[in-house]
C-alpha atoms as a PDB file:
ATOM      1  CA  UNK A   1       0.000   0.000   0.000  1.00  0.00           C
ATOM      2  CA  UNK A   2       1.124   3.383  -1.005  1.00  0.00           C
ATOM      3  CA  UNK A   3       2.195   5.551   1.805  1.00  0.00           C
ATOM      4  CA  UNK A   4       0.568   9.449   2.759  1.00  0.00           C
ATOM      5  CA  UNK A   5       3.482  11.161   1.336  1.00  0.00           C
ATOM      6  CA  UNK A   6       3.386   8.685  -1.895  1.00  0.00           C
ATOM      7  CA  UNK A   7      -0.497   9.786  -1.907  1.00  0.00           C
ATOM      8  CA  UNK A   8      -0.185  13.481  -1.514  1.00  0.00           C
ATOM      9  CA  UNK A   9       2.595  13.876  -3.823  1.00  0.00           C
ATOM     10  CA  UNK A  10       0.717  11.927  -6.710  1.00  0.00           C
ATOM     11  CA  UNK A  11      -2.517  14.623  -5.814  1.00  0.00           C
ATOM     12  CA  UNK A  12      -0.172  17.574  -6.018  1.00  0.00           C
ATOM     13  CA  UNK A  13       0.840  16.244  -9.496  1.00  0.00           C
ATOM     14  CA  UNK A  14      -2.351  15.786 -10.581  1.00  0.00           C
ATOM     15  CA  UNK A  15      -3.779  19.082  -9.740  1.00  0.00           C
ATOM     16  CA  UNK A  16      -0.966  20.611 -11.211  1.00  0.00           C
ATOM     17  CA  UNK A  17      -1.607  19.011 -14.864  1.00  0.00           C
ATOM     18  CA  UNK A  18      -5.067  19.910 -14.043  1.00  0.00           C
ATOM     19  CA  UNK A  19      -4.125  23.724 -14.090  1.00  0.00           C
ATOM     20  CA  UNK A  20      -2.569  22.895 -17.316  1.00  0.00           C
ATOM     21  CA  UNK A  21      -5.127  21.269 -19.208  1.00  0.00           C
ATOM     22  CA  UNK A  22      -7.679  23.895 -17.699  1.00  0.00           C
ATOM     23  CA  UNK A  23      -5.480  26.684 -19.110  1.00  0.00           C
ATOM     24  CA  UNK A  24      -5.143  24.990 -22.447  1.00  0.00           C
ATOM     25  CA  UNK A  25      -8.920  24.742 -22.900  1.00  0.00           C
ATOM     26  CA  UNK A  26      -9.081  28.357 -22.136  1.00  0.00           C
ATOM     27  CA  UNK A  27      -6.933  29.463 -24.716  1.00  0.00           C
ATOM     28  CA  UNK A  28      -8.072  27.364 -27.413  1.00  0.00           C
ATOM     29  CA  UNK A  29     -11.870  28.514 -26.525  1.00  0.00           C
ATOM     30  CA  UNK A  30     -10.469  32.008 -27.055  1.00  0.00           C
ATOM     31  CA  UNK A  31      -8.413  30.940 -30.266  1.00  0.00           C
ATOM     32  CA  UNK A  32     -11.426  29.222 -31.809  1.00  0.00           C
ATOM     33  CA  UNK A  33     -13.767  31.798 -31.401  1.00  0.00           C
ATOM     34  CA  UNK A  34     -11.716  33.927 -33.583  1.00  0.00           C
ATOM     35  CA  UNK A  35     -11.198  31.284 -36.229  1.00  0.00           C
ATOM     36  CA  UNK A  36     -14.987  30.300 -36.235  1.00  0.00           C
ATOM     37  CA  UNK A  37     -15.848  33.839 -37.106  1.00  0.00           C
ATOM     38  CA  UNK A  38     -13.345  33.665 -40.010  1.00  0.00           C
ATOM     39  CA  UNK A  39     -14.593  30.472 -41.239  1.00  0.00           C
ATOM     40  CA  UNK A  40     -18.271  31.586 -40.897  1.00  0.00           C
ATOM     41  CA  UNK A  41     -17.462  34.893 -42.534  1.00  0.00           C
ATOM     42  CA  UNK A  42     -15.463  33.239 -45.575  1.00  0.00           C
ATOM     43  CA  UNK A  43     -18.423  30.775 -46.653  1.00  0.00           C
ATOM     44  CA  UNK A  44     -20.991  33.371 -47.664  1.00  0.00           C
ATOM     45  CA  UNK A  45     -17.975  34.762 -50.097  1.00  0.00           C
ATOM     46  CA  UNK A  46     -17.267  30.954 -51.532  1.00  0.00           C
ATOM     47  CA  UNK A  47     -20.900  30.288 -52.052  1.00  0.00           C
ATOM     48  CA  UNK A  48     -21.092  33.306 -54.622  1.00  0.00           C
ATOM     49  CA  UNK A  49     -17.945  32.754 -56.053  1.00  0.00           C
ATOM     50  CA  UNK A  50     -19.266  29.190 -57.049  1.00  0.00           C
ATOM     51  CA  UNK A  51     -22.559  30.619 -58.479  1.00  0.00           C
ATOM     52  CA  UNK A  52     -21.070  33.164 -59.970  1.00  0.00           C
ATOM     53  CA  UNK A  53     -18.184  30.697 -61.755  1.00  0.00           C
ATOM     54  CA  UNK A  54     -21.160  28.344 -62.466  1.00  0.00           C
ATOM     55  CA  UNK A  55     -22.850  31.143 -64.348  1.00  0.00           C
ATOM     56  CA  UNK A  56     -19.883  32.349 -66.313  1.00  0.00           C
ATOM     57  CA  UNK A  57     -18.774  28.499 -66.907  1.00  0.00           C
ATOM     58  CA  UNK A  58     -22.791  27.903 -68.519  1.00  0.00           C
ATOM     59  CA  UNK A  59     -22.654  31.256 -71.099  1.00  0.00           C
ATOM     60  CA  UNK A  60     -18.491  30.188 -71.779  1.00  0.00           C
ATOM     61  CA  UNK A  61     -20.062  26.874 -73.372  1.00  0.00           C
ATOM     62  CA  UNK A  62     -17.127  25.516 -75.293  1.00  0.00           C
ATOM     63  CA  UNK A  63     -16.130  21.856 -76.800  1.00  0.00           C
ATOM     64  CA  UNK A  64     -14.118  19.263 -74.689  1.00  0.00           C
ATOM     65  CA  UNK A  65     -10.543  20.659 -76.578  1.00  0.00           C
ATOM     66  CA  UNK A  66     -11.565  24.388 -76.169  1.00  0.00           C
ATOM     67  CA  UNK A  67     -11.850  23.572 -71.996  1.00  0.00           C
ATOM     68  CA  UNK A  68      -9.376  25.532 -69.853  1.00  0.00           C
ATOM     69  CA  UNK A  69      -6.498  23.589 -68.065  1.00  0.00           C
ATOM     70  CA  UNK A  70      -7.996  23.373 -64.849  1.00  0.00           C
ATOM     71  CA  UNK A  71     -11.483  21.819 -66.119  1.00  0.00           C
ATOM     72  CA  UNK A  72      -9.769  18.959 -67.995  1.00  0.00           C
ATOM     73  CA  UNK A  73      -9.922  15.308 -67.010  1.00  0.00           C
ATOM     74  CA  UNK A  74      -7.511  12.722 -67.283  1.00  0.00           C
ATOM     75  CA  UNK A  75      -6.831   9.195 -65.970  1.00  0.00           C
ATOM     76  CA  UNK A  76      -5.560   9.641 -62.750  1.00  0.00           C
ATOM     77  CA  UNK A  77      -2.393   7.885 -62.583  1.00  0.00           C
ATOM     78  CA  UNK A  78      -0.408  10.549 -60.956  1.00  0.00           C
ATOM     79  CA  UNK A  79      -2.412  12.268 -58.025  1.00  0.00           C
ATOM     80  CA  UNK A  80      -1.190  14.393 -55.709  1.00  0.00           C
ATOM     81  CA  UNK A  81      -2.513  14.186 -51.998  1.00  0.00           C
ATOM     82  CA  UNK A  82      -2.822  17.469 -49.717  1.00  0.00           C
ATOM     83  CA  UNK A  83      -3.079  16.234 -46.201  1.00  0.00           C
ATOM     84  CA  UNK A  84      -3.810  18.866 -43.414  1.00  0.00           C
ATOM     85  CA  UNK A  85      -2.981  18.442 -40.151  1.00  0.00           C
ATOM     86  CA  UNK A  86      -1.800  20.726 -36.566  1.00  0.00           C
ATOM     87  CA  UNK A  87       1.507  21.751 -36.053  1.00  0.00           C
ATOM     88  CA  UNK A  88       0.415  20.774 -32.317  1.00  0.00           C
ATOM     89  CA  UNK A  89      -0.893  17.880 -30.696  1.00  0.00           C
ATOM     90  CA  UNK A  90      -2.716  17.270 -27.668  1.00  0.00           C
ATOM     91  CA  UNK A  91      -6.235  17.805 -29.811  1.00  0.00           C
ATOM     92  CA  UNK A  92      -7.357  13.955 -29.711  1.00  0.00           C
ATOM     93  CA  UNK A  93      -7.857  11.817 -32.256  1.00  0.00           C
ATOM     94  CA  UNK A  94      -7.453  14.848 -34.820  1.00  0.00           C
ATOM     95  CA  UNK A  95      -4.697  14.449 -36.237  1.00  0.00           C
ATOM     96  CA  UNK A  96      -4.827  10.855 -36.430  1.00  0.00           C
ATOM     97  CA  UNK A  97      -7.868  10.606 -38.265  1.00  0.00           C
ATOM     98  CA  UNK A  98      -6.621  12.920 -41.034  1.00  0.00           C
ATOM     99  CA  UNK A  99      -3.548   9.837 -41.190  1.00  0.00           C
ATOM    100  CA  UNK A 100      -5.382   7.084 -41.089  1.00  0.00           C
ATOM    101  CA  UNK A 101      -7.698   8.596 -43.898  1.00  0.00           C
ATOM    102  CA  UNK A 102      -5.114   9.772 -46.348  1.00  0.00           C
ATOM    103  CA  UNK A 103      -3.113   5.608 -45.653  1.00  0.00           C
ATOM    104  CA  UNK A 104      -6.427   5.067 -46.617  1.00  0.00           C
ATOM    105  CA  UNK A 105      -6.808   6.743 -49.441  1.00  0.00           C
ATOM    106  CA  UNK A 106      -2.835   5.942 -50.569  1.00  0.00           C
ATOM    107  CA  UNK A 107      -4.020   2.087 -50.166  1.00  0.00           C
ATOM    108  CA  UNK A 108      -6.936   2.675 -52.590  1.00  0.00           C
ATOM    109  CA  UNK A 109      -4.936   4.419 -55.055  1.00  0.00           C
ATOM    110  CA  UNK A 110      -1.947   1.875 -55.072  1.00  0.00           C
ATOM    111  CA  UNK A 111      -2.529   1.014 -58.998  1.00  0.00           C
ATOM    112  CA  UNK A 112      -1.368   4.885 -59.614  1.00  0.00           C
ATOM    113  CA  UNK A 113       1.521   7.328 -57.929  1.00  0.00           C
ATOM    114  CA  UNK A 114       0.362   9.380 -55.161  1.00  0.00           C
ATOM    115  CA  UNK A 115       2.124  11.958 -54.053  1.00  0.00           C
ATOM    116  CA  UNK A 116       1.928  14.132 -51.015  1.00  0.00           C
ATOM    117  CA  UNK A 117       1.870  17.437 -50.016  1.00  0.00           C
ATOM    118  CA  UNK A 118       1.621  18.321 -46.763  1.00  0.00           C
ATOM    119  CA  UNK A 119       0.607  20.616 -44.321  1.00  0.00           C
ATOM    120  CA  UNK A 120       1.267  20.542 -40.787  1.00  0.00           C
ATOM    121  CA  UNK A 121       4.081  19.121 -38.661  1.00  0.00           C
ATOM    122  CA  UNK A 122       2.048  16.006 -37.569  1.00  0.00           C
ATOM    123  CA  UNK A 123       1.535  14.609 -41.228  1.00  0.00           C
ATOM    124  CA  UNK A 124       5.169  15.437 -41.751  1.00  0.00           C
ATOM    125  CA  UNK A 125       6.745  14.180 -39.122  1.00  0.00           C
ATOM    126  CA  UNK A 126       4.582  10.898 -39.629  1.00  0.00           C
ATOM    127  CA  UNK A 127       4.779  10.358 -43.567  1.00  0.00           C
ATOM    128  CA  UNK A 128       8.521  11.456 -43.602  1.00  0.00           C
ATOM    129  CA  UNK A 129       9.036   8.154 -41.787  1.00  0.00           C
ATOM    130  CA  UNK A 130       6.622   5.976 -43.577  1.00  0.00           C
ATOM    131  CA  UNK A 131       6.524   7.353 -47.282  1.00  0.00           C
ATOM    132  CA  UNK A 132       8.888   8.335 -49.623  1.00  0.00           C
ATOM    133  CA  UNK A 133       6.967  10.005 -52.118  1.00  0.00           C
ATOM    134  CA  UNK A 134       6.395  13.713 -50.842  1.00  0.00           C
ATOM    135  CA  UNK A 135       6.451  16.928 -53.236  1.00  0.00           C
ATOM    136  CA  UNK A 136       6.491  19.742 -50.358  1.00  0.00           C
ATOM    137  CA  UNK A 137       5.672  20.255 -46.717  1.00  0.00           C
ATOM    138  CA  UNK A 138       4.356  23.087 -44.825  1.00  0.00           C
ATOM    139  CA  UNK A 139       4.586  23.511 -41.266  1.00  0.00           C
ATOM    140  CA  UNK A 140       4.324  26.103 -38.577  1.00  0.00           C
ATOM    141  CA  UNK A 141       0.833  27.358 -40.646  1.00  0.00           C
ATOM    142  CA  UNK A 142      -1.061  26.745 -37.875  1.00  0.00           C
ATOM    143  CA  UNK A 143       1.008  27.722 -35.397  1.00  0.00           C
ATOM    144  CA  UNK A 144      -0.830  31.328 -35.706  1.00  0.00           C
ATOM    145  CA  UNK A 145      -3.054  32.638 -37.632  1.00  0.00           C
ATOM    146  CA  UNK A 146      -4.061  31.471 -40.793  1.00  0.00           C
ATOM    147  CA  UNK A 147      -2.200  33.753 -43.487  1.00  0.00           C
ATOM    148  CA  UNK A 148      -4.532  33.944 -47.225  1.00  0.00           C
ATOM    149  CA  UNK A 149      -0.494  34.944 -48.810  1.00  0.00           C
ATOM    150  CA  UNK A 150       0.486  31.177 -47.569  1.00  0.00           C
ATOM    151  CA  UNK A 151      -2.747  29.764 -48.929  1.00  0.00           C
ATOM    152  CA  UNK A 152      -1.899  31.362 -52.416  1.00  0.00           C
ATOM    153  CA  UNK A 153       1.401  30.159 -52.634  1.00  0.00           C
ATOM    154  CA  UNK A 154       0.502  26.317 -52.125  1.00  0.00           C
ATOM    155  CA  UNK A 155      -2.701  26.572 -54.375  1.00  0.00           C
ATOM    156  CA  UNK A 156      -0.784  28.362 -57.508  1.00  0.00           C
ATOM    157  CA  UNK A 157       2.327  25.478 -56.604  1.00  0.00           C
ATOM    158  CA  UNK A 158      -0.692  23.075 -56.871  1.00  0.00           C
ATOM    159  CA  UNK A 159      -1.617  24.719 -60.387  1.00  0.00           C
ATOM    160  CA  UNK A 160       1.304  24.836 -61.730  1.00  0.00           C
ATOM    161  CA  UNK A 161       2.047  21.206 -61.562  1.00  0.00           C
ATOM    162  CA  UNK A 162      -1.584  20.648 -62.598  1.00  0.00           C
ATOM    163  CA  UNK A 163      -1.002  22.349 -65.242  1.00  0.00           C
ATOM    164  CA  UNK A 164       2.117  21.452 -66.121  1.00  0.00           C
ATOM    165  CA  UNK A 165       0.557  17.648 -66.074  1.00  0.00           C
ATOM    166  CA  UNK A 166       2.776  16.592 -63.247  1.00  0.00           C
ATOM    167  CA  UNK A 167      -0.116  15.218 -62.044  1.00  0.00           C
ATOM    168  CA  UNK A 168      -3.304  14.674 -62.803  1.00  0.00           C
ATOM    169  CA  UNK A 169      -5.582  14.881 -60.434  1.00  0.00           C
ATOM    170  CA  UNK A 170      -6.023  16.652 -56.621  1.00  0.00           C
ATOM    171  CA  UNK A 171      -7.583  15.813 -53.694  1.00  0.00           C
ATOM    172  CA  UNK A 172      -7.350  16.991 -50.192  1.00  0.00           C
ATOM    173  CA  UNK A 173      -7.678  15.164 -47.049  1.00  0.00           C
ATOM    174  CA  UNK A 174      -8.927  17.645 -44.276  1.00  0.00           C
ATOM    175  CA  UNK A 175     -11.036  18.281 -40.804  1.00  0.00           C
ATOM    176  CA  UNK A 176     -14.105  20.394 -41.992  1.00  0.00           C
ATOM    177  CA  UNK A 177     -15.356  22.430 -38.886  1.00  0.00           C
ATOM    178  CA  UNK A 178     -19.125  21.468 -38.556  1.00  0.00           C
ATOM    179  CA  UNK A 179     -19.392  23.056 -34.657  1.00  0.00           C
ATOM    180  CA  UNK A 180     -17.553  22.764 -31.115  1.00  0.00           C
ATOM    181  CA  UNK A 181     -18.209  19.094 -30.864  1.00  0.00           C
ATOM    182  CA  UNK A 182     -17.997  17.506 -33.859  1.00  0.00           C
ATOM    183  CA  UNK A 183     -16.688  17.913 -37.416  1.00  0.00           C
ATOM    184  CA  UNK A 184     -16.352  16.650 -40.667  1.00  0.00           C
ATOM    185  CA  UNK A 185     -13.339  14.249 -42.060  1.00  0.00           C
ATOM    186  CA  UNK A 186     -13.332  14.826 -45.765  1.00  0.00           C
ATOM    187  CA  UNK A 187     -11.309  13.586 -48.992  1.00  0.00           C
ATOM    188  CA  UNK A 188     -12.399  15.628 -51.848  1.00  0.00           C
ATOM    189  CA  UNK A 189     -11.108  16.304 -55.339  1.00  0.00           C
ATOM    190  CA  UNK A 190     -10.006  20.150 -56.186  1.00  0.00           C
ATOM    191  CA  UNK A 191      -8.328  19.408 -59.381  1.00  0.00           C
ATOM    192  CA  UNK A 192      -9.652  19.345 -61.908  1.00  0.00           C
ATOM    193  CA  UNK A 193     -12.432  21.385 -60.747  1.00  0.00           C
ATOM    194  CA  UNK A 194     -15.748  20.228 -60.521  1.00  0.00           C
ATOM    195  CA  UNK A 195     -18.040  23.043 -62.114  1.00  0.00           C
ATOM    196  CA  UNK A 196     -21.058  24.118 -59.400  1.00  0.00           C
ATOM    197  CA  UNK A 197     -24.618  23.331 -60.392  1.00  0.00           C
ATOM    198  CA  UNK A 198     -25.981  26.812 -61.939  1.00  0.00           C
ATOM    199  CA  UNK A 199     -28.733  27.848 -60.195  1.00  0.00           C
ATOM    200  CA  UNK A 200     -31.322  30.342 -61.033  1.00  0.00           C
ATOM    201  CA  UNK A 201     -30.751  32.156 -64.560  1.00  0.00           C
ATOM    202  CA  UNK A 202     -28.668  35.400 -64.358  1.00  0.00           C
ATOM    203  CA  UNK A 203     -28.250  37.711 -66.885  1.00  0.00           C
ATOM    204  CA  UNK A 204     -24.953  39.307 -66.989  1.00  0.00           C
ATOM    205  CA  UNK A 205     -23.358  41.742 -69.448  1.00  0.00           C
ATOM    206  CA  UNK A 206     -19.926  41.007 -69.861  1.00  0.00           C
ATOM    207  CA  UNK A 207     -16.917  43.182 -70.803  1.00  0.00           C
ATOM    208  CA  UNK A 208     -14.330  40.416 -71.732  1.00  0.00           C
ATOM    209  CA  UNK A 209     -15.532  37.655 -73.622  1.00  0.00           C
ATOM    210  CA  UNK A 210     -17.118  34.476 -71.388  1.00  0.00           C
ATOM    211  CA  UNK A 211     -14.316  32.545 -71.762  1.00  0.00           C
ATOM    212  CA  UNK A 212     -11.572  34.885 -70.374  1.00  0.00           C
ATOM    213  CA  UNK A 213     -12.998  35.359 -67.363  1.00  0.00           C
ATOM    214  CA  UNK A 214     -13.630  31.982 -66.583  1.00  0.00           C
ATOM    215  CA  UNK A 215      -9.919  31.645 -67.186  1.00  0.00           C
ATOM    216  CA  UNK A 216      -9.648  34.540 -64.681  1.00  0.00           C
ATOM    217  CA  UNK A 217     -11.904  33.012 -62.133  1.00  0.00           C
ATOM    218  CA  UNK A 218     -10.703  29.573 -62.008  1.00  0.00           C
ATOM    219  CA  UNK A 219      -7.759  29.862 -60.531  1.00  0.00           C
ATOM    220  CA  UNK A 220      -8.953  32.388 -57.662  1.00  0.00           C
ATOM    221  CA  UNK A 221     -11.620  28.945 -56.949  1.00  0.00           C
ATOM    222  CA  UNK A 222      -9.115  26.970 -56.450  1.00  0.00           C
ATOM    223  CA  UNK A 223      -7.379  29.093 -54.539  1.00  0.00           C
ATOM    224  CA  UNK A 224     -10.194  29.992 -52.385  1.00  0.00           C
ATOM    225  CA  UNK A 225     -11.311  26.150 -52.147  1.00  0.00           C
ATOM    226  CA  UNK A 226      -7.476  25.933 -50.410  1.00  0.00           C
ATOM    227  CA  UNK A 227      -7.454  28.577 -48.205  1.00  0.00           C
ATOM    228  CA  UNK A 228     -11.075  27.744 -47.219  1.00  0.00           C
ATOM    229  CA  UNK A 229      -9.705  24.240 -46.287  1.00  0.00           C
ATOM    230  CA  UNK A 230      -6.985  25.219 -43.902  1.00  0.00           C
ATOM    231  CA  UNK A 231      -9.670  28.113 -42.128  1.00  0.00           C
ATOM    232  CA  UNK A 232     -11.561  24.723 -41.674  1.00  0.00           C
ATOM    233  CA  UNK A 233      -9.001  22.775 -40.625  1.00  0.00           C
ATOM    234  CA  UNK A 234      -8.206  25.495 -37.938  1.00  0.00           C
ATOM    235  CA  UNK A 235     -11.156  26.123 -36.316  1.00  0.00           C
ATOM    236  CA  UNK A 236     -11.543  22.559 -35.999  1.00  0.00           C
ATOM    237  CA  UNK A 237      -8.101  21.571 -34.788  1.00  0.00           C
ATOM    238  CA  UNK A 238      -9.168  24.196 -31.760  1.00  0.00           C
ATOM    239  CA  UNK A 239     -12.504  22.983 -31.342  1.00  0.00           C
ATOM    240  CA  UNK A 240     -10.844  19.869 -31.195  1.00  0.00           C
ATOM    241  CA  UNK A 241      -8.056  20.426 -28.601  1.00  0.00           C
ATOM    242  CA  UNK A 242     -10.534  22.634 -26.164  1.00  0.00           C
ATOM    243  CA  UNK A 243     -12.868  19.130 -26.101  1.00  0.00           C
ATOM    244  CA  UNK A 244      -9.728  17.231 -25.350  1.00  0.00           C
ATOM    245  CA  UNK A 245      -8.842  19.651 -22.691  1.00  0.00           C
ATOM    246  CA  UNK A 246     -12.041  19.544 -20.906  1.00  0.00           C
ATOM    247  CA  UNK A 247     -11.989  15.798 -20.968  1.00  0.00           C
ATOM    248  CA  UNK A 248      -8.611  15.668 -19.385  1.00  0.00           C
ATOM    249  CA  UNK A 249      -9.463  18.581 -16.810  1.00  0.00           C
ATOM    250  CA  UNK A 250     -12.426  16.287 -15.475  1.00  0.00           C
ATOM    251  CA  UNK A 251     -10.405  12.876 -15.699  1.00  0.00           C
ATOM    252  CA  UNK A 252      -7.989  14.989 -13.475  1.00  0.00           C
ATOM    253  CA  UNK A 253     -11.037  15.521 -11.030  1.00  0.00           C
ATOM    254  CA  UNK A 254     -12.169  12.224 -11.103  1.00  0.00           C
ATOM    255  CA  UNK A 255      -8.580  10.675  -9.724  1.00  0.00           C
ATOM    256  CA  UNK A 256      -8.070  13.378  -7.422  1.00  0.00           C
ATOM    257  CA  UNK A 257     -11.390  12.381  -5.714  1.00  0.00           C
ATOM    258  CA  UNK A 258     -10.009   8.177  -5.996  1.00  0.00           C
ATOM    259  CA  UNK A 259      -6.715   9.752  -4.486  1.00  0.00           C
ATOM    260  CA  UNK A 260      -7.978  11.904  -1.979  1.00  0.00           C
ATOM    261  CA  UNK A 261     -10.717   9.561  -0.800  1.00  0.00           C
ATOM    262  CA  UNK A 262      -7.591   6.376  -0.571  1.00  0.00           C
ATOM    263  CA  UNK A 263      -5.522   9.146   1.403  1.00  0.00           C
ATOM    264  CA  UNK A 264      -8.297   9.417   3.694  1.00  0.00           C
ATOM    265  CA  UNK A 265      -8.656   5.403   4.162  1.00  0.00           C
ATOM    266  CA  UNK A 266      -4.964   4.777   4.534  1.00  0.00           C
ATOM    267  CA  UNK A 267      -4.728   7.858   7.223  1.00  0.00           C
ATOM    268  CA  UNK A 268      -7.732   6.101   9.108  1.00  0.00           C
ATOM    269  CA  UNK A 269      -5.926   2.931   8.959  1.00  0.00           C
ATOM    270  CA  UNK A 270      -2.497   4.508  10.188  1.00  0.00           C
ATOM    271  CA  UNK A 271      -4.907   6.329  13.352  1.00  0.00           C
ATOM    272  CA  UNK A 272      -6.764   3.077  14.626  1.00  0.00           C
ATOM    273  CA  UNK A 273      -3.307   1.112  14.003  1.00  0.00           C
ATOM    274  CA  UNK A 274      -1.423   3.826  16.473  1.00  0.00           C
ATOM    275  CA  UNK A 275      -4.842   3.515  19.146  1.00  0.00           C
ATOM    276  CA  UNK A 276      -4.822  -0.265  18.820  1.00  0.00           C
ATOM    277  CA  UNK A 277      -0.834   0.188  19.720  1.00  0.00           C
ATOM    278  CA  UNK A 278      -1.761   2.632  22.427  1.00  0.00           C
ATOM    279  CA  UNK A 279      -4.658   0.625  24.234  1.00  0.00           C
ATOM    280  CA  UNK A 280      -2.026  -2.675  23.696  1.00  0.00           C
ATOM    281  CA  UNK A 281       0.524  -1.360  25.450  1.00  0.00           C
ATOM    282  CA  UNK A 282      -1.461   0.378  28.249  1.00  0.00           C
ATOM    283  CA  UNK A 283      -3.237  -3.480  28.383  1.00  0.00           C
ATOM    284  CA  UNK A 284       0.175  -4.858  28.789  1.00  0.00           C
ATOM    285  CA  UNK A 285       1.367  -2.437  31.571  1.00  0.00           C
ATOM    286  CA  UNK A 286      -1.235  -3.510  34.004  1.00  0.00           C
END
């Protein structure tokens, strides 16, 4: 059996990582505020982007050769993988969803080349021990703020080689933030892009010709669809660690009631053993 000192130096530790993991929850409540209001504010702008590219994309028209770069298909032998994780752990089973999804994903795609790009220290510190086959990585994104010049550079990287048929198809494998409690683990395709359904008729009178400006506004989708993704992937990595925080905070409570209430039995036990020694000896002297 454990002795008092043992007991109350174990309860000390434990409300000490308590104070932690209470502090930690605090900070990512604040932190994911923030990013929830940028990833609330940045959908309404992406939903009119799509119908607007939708619209364009239906007056364009244009034959299967005539099709800009970034609407054409192609077998997809060579793909190229974007997988988004933290820079940080400590946020659950976050980050290891996004890794078990993307092996996943490699295993399904094993007839082709997949290649990886990725973003966040947790997928790179993982895949640059278990794969080979990795184009960039990105770290430290995460670390702050979400930056829209950081986005751009790894969406028109992500062009280029579409472009430049390194590769012939993109997909991303992400967290999608859906609220505090839960969100959404999603592989989707970016490249090439998937046209939106066009909704109700507009009329528009355009300057340029149709077909320039869907040129124009392709690229800006794409990049939008990335920097959309890692907003996403923010608020939910926070949502994610705050959850994990609070359960850890109350596990902490939990054994510091088992400890506290097993310091209380083994002090009772060393109390009647001393009286039982007492009303011995005190026997034995008569």
């Amino acid at each position: 059996m454990p002795s008092l000192i043992d007991i109350r130096r174990r309860i000390r530790s434990v409300k000490n990582t308590q104070q932690i993991t209470k502090a930690m929850k605090m900070v990512s409540a604040a932190k994911l505020r923030r990013a929830q209001d940028r990833v609330i504010a940045a959908r309404p702008y992406a939903a009119m982007l799509e119908r607007m590219l939708a619209n364009v994309a239906r007056t364009a028209g244009g034959a299967e050769e005539t099709l800009p770069p970034l609407l054409k298909r192609r077998p997809e032998k060579k793909i190229l993988l974007m997988v988004v994780t933290a820079d940080r752990g400590l946020a659950g089973a976050f980050n290891a969803n996004v890794i078990k999804l993307a092996q996943r994903f490699i295993e399904e795609h094993a007839a082709g080349e997949v290649t990886l790009e990725l973003m966040g220290r947790r997928g790179r510190d993982y895949f640059k021990r278990n794969y080979s086959n990795i184009a960039g990585e990105h770290t430290t994104l995460f670390l702050r703020t979400v930056e829209h010049q950081a986005a751009l550079g790894i969406a028109r990287t992500v062009i280029d080689g579409f472009c430049a048929e390194r590769y012939d198809a993109v997909y991303v494998v992400a967290n999608y933030f859906r609220s505090v409690v839960a969100s959404d683990l999603v592989a989707r395709r970016i490249l090439p892009i998937d046209l939106p359904q066009a909704g109700a008729e507009s009329e528009y009178i355009f300057e340029q010709p149709a077909g320039q400006l869907l040129d124009a506004l392709l690229p800006r989708y794409v990049e939008l669809q990335v920097y959309r993704t890692m907003l996403e992937s923010s608020a939910a990595e926070h949502a994610a660690r705050m959850t994990a925080m609070d359960a850890a905070s109350t596990n902490a409570a939990d054994m510091i009631d088992k400890l506290t209430l097993n310091m209380n039995r083994v002090r009772q036990a060393s109390i009647t053993r001393e009286i039982i020694e007492i009303v011995s000896g005190a026997a034995a002297l008569e």
